[in-house]
C-alpha atoms as a PDB file:
ATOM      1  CA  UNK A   1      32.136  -3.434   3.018  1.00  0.00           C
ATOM      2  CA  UNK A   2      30.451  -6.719   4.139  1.00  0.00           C
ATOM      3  CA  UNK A   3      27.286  -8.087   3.042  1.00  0.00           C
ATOM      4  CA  UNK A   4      23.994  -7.818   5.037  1.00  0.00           C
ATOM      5  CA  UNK A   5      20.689  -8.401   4.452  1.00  0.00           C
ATOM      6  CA  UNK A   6      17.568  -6.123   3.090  1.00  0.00           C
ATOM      7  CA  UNK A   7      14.387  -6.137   2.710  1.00  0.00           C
ATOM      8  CA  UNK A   8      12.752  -4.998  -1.026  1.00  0.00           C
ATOM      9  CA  UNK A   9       9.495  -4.001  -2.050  1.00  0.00           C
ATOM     10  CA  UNK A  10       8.343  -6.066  -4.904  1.00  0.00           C
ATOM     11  CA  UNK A  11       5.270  -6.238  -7.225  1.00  0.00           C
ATOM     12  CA  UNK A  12       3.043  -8.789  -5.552  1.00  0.00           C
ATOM     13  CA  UNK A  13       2.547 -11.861  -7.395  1.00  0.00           C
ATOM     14  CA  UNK A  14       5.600 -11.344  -8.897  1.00  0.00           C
ATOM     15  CA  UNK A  15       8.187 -12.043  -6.685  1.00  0.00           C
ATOM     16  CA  UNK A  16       9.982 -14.929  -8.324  1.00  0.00           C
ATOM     17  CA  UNK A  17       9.904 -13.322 -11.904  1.00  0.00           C
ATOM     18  CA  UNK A  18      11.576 -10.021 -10.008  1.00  0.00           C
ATOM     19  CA  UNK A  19      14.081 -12.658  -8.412  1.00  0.00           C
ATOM     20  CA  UNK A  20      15.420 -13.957 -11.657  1.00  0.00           C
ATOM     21  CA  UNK A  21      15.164 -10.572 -13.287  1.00  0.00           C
ATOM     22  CA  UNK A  22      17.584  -9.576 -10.579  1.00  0.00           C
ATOM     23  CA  UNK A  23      20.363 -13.037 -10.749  1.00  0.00           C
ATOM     24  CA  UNK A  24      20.254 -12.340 -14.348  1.00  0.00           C
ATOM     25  CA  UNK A  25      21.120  -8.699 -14.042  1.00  0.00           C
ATOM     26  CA  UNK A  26      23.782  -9.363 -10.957  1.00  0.00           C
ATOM     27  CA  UNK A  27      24.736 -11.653 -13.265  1.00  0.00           C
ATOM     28  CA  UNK A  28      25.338  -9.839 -16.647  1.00  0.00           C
ATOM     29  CA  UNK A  29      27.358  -6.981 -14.437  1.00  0.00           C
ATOM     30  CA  UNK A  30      29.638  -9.034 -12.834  1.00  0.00           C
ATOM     31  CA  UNK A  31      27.999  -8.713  -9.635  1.00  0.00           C
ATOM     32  CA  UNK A  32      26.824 -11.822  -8.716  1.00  0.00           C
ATOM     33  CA  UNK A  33      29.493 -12.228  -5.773  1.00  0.00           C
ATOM     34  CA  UNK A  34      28.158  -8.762  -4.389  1.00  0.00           C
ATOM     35  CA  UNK A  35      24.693 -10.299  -4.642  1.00  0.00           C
ATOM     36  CA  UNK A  36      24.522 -14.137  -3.244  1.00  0.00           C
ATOM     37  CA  UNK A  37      21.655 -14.865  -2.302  1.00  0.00           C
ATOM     38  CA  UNK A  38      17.434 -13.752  -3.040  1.00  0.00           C
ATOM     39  CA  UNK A  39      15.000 -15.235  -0.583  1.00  0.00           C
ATOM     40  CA  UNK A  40      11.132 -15.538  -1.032  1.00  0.00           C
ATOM     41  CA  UNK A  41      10.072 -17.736   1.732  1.00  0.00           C
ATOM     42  CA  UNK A  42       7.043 -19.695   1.321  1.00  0.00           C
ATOM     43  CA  UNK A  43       4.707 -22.061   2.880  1.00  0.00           C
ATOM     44  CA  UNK A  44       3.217 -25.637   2.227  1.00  0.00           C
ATOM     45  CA  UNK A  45      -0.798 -25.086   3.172  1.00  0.00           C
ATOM     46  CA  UNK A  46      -3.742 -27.458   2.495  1.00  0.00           C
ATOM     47  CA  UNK A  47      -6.792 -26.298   1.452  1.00  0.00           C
ATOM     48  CA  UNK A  48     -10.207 -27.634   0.733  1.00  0.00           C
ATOM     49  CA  UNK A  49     -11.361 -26.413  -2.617  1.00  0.00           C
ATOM     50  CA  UNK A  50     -14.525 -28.288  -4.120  1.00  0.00           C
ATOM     51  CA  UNK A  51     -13.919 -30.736  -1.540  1.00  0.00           C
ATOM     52  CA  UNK A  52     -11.036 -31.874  -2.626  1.00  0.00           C
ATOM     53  CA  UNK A  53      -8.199 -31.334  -0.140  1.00  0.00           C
ATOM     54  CA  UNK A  54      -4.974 -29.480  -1.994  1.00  0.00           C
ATOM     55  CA  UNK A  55      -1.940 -28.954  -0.820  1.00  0.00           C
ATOM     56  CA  UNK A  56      -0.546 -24.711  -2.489  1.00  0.00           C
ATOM     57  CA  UNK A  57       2.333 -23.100  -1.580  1.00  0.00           C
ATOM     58  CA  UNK A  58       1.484 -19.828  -0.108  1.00  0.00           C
ATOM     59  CA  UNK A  59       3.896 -16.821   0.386  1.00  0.00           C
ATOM     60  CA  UNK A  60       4.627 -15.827   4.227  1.00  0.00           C
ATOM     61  CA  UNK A  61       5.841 -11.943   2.828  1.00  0.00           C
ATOM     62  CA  UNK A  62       4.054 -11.272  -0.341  1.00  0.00           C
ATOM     63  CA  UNK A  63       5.500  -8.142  -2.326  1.00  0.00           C
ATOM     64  CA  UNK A  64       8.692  -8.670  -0.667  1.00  0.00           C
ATOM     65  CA  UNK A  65      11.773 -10.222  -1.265  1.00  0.00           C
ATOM     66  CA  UNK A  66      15.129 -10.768   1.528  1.00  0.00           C
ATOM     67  CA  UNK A  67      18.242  -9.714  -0.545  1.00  0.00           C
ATOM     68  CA  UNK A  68      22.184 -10.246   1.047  1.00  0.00           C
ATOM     69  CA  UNK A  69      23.786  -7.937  -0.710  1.00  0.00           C
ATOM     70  CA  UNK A  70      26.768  -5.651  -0.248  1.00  0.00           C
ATOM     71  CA  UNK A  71      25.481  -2.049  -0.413  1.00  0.00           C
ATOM     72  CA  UNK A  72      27.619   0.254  -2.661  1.00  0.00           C
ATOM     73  CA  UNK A  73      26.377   3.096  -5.291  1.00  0.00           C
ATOM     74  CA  UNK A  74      26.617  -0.062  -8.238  1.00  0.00           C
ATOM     75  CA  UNK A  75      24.866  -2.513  -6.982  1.00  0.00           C
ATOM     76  CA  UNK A  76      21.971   0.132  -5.047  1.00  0.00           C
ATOM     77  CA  UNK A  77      21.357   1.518  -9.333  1.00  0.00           C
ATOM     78  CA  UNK A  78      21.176  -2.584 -10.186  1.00  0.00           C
ATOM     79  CA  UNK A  79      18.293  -3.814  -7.826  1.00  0.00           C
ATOM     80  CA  UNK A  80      16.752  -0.101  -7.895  1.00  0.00           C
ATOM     81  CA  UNK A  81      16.445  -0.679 -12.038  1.00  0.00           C
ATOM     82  CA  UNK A  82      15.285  -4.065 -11.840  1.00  0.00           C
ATOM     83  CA  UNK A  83      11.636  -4.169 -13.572  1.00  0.00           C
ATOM     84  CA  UNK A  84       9.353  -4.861 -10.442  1.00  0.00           C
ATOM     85  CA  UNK A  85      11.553  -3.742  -8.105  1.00  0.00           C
ATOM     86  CA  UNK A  86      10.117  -0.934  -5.319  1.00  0.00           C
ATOM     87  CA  UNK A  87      12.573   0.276  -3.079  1.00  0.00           C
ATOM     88  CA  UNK A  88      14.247  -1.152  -0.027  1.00  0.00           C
ATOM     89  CA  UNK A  89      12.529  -0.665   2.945  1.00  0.00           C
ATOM     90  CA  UNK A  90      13.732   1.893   5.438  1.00  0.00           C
ATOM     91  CA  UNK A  91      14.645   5.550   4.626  1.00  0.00           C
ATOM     92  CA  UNK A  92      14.304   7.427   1.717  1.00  0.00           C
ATOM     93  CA  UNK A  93      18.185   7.146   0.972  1.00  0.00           C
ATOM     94  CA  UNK A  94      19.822   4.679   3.531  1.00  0.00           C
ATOM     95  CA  UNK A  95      17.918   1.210   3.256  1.00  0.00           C
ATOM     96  CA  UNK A  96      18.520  -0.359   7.100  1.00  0.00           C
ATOM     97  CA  UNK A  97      19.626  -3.897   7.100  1.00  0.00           C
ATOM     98  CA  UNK A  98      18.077  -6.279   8.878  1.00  0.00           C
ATOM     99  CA  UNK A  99      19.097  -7.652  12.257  1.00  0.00           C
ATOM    100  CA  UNK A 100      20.812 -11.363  12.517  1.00  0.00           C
ATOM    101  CA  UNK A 101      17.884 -12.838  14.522  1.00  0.00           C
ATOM    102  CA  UNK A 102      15.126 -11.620  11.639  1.00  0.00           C
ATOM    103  CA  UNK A 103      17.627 -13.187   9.668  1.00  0.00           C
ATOM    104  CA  UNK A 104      17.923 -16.083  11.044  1.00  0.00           C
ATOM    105  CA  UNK A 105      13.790 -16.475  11.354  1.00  0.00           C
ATOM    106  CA  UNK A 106      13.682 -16.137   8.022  1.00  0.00           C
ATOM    107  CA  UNK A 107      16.102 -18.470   6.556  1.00  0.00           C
ATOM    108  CA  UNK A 108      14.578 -21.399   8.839  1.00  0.00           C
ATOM    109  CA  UNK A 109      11.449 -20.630   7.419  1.00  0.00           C
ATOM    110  CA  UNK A 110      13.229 -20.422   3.885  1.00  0.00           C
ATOM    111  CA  UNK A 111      14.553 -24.144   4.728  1.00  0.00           C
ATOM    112  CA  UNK A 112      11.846 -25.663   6.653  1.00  0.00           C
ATOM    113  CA  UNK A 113      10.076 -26.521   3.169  1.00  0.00           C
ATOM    114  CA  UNK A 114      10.128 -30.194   4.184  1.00  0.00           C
ATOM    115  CA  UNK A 115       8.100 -29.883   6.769  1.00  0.00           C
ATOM    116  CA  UNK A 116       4.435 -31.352   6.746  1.00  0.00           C
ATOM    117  CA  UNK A 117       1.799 -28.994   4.750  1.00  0.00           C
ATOM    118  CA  UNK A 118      -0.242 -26.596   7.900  1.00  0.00           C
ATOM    119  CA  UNK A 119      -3.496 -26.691   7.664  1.00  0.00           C
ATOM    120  CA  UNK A 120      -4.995 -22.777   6.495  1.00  0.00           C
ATOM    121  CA  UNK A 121      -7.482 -22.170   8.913  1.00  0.00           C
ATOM    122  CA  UNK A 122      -9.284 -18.997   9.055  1.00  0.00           C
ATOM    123  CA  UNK A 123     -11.247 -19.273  12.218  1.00  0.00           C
ATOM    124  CA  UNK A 124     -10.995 -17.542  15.778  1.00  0.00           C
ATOM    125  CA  UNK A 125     -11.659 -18.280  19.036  1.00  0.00           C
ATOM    126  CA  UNK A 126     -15.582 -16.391  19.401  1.00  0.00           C
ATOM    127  CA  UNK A 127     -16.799 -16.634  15.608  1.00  0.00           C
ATOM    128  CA  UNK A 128     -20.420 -18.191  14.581  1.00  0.00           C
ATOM    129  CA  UNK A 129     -19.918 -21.209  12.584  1.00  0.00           C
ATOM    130  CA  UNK A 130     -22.312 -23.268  10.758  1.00  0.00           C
ATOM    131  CA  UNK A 131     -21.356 -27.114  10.289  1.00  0.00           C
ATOM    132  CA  UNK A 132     -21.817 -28.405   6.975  1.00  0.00           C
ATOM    133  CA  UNK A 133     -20.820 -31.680   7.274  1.00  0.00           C
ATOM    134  CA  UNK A 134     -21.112 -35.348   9.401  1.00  0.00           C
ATOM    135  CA  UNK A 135     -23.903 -36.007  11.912  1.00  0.00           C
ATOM    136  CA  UNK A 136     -24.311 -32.518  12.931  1.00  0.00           C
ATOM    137  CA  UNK A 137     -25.391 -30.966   9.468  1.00  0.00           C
ATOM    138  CA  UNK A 138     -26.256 -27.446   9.961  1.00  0.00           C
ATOM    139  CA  UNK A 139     -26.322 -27.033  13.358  1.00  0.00           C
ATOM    140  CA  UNK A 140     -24.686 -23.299  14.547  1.00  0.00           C
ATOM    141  CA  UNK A 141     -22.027 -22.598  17.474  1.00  0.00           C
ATOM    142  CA  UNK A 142     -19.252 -20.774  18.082  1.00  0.00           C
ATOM    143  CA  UNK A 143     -16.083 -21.790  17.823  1.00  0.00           C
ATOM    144  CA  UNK A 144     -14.263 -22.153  21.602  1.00  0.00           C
ATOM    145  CA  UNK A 145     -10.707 -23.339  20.330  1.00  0.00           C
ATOM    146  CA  UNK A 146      -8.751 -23.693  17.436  1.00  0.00           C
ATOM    147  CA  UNK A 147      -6.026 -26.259  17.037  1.00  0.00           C
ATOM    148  CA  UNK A 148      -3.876 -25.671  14.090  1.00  0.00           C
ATOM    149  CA  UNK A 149      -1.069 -28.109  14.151  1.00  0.00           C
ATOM    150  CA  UNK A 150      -3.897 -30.941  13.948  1.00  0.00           C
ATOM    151  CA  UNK A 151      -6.017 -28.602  11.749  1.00  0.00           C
ATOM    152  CA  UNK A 152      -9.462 -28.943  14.196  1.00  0.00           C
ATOM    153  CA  UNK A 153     -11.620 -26.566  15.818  1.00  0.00           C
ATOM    154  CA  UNK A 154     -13.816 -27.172  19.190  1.00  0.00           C
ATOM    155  CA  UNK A 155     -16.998 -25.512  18.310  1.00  0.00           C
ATOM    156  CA  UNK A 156     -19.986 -25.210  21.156  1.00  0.00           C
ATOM    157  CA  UNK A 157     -23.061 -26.416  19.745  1.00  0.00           C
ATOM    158  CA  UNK A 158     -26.452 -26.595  21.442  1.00  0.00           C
ATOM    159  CA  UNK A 159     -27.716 -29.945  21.436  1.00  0.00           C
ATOM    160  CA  UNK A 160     -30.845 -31.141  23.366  1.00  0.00           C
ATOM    161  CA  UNK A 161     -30.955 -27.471  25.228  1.00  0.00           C
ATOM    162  CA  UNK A 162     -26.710 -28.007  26.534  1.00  0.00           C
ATOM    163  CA  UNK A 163     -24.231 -26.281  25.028  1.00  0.00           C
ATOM    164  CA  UNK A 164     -21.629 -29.288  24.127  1.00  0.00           C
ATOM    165  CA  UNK A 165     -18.157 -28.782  22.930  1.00  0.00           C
ATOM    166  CA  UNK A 166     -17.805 -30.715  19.429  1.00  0.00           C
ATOM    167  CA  UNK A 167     -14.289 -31.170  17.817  1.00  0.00           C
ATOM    168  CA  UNK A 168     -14.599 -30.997  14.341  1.00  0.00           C
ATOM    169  CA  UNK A 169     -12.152 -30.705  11.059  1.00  0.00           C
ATOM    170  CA  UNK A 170     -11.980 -27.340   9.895  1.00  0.00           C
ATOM    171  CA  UNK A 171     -13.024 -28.125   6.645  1.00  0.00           C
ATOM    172  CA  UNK A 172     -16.639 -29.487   8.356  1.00  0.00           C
ATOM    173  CA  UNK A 173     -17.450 -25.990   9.422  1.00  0.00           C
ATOM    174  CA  UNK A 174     -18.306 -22.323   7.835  1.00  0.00           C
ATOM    175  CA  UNK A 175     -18.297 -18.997   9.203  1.00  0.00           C
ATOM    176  CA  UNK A 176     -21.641 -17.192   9.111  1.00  0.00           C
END
């Protein structure tokens, strides 16, 4: 039997802890050549907290962790009695594997930790904003773009009776 990837259900917030749980287990059985590899993929995101500007690592699949495994009755009873460890997702009995192109989306993801942190911006295209920073303090508009590889939104403000677009950071502005 060949191995393929799954995907588990996990106990949020606990995906690492799960992850070593199961390498030591795989481990301790023999198993770890049935079991190569555990993926968690996360993110590099900066946020502004306090006003300080932070850099986290955020999860892209929280509660879930991408397993390669080969599926037999020995190593299904190992994950399955990990502490933490759901189910795999699919059918009751037969987990389904995932396809080579999800795989492959996720393990670029997985290995694209190097890249520059992404801005988290939580804005869309049509929300009120108020602006809480720079020259126009507290004016309200709505937001008319978003731009998240440079982390800026264009947000139409009224100014003078106009409606003018204004490109701001997104850390300048606040939903209301």
């Amino acid at each position: 039997m060949s191995k393929q990837w799954y995907v588990l259900r996990v106990q949020a917030g606990r995906e690492d802890q799960v992850k070593e749980n199961l390498l030591k287990r795989a481990r301790a059985a023999g198993l770890e050549d049935k079991i190569p590899s555990i993926l968690s993929p996360t993110e590099r995101v900066s946020e502004i907290k306090g006003g300080q500007k932070t850099v986290v690592e955020r999860r892209i699949y929280p509660g879930y962790l991408m397993v390669e495994i080969e599926l037999n009755d020995e190593t299904l009873f190992l994950v399955k009695d990990t502490p933490g460890v759901g189910d795999f997702l699919g059918g009751p009995n037969t987990p389904i594997a995932m396809s080579p192109e999800e795989v492959q989306k996720i393990t670029m993801e997985a290995t694209s930790k190097a890249t520059a942190p992404a801005p988290k911006i939580e804005f869309d295209v049509g929300d009120n904003v108020r602006i809480k920073e720079g020259p126009f303090l507290n004016f309200d508009g709505v937001v008319e773009e978003v731009y998240p590889e440079k982390g800026v939104v264009r947000v139409i403000v009224m100014i003078f009776g106009r409606a003018t677009p204004v490109e701001l950071e997104y850390w300048q502005v606040e939903r209301i």
